[in-house]
C-alpha atoms as a PDB file:
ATOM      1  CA  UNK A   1     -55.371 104.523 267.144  1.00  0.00           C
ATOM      2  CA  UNK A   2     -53.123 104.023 270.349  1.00  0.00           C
ATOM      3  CA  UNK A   3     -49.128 104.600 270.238  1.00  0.00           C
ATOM      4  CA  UNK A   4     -47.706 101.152 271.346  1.00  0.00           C
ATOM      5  CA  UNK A   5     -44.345 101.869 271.251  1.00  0.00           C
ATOM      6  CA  UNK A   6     -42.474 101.216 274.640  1.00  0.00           C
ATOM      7  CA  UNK A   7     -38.735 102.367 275.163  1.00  0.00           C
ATOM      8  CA  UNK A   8     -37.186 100.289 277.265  1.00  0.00           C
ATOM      9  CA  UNK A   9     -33.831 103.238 279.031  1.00  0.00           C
ATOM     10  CA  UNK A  10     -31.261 101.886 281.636  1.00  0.00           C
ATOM     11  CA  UNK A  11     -30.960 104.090 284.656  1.00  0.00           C
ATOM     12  CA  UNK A  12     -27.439 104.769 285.060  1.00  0.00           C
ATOM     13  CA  UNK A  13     -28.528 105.834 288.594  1.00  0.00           C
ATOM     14  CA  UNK A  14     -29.458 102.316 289.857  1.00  0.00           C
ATOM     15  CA  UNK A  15     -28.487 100.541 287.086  1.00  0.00           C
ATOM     16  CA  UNK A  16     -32.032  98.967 286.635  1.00  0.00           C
ATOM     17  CA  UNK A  17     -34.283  99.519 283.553  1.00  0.00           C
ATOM     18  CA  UNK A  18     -37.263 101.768 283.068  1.00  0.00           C
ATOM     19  CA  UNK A  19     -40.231 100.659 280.646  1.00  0.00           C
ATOM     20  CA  UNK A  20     -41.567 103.783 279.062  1.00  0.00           C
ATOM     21  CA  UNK A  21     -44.150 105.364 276.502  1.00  0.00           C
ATOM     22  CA  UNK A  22     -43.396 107.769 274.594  1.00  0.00           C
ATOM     23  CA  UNK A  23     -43.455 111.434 275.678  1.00  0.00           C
ATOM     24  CA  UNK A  24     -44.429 109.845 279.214  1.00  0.00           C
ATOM     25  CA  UNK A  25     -43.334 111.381 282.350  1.00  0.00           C
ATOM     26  CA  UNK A  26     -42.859 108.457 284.533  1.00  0.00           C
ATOM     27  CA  UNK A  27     -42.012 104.976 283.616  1.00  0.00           C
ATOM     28  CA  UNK A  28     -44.908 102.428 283.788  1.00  0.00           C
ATOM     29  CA  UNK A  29     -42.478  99.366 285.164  1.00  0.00           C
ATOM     30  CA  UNK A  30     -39.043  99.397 286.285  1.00  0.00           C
ATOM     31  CA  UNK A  31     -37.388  96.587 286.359  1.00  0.00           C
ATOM     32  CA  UNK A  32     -33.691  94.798 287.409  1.00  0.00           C
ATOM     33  CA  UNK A  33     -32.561  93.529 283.772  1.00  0.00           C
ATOM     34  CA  UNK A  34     -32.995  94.552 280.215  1.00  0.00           C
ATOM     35  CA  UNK A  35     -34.051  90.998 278.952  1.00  0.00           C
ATOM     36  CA  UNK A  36     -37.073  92.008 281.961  1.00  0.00           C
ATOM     37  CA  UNK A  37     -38.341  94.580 281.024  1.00  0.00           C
ATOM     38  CA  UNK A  38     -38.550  93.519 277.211  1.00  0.00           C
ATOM     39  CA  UNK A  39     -40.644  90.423 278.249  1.00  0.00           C
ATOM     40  CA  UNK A  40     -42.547  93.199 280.611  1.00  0.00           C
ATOM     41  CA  UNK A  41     -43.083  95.254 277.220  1.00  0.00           C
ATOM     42  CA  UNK A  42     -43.778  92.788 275.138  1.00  0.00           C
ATOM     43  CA  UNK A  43     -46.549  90.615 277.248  1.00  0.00           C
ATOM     44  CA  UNK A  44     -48.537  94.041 276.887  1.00  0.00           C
ATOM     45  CA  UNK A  45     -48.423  94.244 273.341  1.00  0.00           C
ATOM     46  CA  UNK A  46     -46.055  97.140 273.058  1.00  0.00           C
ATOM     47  CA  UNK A  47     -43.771  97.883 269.726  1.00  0.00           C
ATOM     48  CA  UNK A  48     -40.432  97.827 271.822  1.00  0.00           C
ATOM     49  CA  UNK A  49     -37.387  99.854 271.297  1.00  0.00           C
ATOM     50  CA  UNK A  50     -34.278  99.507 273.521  1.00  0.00           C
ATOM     51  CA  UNK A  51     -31.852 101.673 273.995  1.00  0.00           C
ATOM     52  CA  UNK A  52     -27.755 100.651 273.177  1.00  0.00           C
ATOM     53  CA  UNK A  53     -26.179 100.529 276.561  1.00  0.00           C
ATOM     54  CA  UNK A  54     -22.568 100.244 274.641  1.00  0.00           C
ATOM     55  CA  UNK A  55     -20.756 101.501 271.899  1.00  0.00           C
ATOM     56  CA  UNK A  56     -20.662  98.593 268.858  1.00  0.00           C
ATOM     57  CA  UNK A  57     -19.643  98.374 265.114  1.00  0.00           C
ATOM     58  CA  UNK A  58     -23.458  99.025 264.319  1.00  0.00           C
ATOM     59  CA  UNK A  59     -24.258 102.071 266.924  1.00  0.00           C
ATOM     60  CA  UNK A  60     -23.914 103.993 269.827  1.00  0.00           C
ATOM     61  CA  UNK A  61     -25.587 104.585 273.268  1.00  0.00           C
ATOM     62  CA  UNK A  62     -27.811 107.431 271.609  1.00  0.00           C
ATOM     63  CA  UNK A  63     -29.505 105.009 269.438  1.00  0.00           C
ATOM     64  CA  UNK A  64     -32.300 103.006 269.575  1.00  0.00           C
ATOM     65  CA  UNK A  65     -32.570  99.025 268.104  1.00  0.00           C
ATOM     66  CA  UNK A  66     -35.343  96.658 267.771  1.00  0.00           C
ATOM     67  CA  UNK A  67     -34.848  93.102 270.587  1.00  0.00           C
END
């Protein structure tokens, strides 16, 4: 059975979100918004996670949520 998760991380660098697998080394897309690269995820089949770019009443930036 294949992992399908997909985490989809903003790059504080560029500002731009990376679409990755877990334990990957590289991302397999990066792309210019979040709403992006959870279509990009999602259009391959992947269980996606995002990660919270903010602080809110329900979590923090070192969390992960469901779209």
């Amino acid at each position: 059975m294949t992992d399908k998760r997909m985490f989809i991380e903003r790059r504080p660098e560029t500002g731009d979100y990376a679409v990755r697998k877990p334990d990957s080394e590289r991302a397999s897309a990066v792309l210019p918004t979040q709403g992006e690269a959870i279509d990009w995820a999602k259009e391959r089949g992947g269980d996606v996670f995002v990660e919270r770019v903010r602080n809110t009443d329900r979590g923090h930036p070192d969390k992960w949520r469901r779209p």
